[in-house]
C-alpha atoms as a PDB file:
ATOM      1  CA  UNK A   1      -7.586  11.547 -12.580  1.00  0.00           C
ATOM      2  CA  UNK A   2      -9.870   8.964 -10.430  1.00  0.00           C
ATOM      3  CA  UNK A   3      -8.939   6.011 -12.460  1.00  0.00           C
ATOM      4  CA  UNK A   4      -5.140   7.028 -12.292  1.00  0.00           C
ATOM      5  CA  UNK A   5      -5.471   6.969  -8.628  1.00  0.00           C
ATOM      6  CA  UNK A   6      -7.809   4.041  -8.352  1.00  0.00           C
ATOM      7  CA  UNK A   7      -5.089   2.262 -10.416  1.00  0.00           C
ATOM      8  CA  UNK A   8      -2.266   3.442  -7.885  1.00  0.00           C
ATOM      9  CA  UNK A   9      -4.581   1.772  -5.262  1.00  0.00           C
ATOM     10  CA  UNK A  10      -5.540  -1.346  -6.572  1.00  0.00           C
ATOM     11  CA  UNK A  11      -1.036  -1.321  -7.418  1.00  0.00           C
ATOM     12  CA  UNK A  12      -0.799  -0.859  -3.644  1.00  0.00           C
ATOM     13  CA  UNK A  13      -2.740  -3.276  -2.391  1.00  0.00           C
ATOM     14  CA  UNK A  14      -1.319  -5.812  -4.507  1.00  0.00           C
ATOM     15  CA  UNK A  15       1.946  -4.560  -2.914  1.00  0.00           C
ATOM     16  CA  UNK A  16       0.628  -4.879   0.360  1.00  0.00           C
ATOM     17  CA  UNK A  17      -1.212  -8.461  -0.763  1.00  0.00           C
ATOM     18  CA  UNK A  18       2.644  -8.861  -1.724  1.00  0.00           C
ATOM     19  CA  UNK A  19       3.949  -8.089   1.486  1.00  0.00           C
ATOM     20  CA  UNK A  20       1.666 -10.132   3.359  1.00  0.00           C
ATOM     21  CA  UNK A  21       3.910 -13.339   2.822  1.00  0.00           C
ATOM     22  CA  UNK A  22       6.706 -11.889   5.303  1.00  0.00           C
ATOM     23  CA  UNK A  23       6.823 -12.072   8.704  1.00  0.00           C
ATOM     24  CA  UNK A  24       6.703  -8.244   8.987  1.00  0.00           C
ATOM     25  CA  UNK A  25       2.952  -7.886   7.909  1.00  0.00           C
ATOM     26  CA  UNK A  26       1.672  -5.402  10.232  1.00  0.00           C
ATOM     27  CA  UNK A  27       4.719  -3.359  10.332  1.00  0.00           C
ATOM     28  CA  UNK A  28       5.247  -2.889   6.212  1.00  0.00           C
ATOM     29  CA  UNK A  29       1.356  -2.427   6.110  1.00  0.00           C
ATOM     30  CA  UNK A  30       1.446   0.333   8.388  1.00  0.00           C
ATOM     31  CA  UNK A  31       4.872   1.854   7.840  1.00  0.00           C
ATOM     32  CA  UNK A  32       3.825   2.049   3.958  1.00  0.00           C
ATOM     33  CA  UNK A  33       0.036   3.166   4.576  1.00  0.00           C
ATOM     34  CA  UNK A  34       1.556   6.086   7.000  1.00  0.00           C
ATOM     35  CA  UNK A  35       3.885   6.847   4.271  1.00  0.00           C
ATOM     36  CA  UNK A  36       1.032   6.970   1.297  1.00  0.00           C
ATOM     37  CA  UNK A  37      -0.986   9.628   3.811  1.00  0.00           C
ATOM     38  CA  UNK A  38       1.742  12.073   4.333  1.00  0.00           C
ATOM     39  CA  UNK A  39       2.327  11.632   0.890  1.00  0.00           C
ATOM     40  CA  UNK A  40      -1.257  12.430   0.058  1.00  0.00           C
END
Protein backbone atom coordinates (compact mmCIF):
# COMPACT_ATOMS: atom_id res chain seq x y z
CA UNK A 1 0.00 0.00 0.00
CA UNK A 2 2.97 2.68 0.70
CA UNK A 3 4.69 2.04 -2.52
CA UNK A 4 1.27 2.26 -4.45
CA UNK A 5 0.86 5.61 -2.98
CA UNK A 6 4.45 6.69 -3.12
CA UNK A 7 4.11 5.78 -6.84
CA UNK A 8 0.83 8.00 -7.17
CA UNK A 9 3.12 10.76 -5.71
CA UNK A 10 6.16 10.62 -7.47
CA UNK A 11 3.09 10.37 -10.87
CA UNK A 12 1.91 13.69 -9.42
CA UNK A 13 4.69 15.52 -9.17
CA UNK A 14 5.79 14.70 -12.49
CA UNK A 15 2.32 16.08 -13.41
CA UNK A 16 2.87 19.05 -11.56
CA UNK A 17 6.81 19.15 -12.94
CA UNK A 18 4.52 18.88 -16.19
CA UNK A 19 2.47 21.69 -15.49
CA UNK A 20 5.13 23.91 -14.55
CA UNK A 21 5.80 24.89 -18.32
CA UNK A 22 2.37 26.95 -18.47
CA UNK A 23 1.78 30.16 -17.48
CA UNK A 24 -0.78 28.96 -14.88
CA UNK A 25 1.84 27.39 -12.44
CA UNK A 26 0.64 28.44 -9.17
CA UNK A 27 -2.93 28.12 -9.96
CA UNK A 28 -2.86 24.22 -11.46
CA UNK A 29 -0.38 23.50 -8.51
CA UNK A 30 -2.74 24.56 -6.03
CA UNK A 31 -6.11 23.89 -7.64
CA UNK A 32 -4.77 20.12 -8.14
CA UNK A 33 -2.95 19.82 -4.60
CA UNK A 34 -6.46 21.13 -2.96
CA UNK A 35 -8.12 18.61 -5.04
CA UNK A 36 -5.62 15.49 -4.03
CA UNK A 37 -6.45 16.56 -0.07
CA UNK A 38 -10.15 16.44 -0.24
CA UNK A 39 -9.62 13.51 -2.12
CA UNK A 40 -7.46 12.02 0.58
Amino acid sequence: IFMSHYGMCIDWVHLVLTLASNSRTNWSFFTGFSVLNIIY
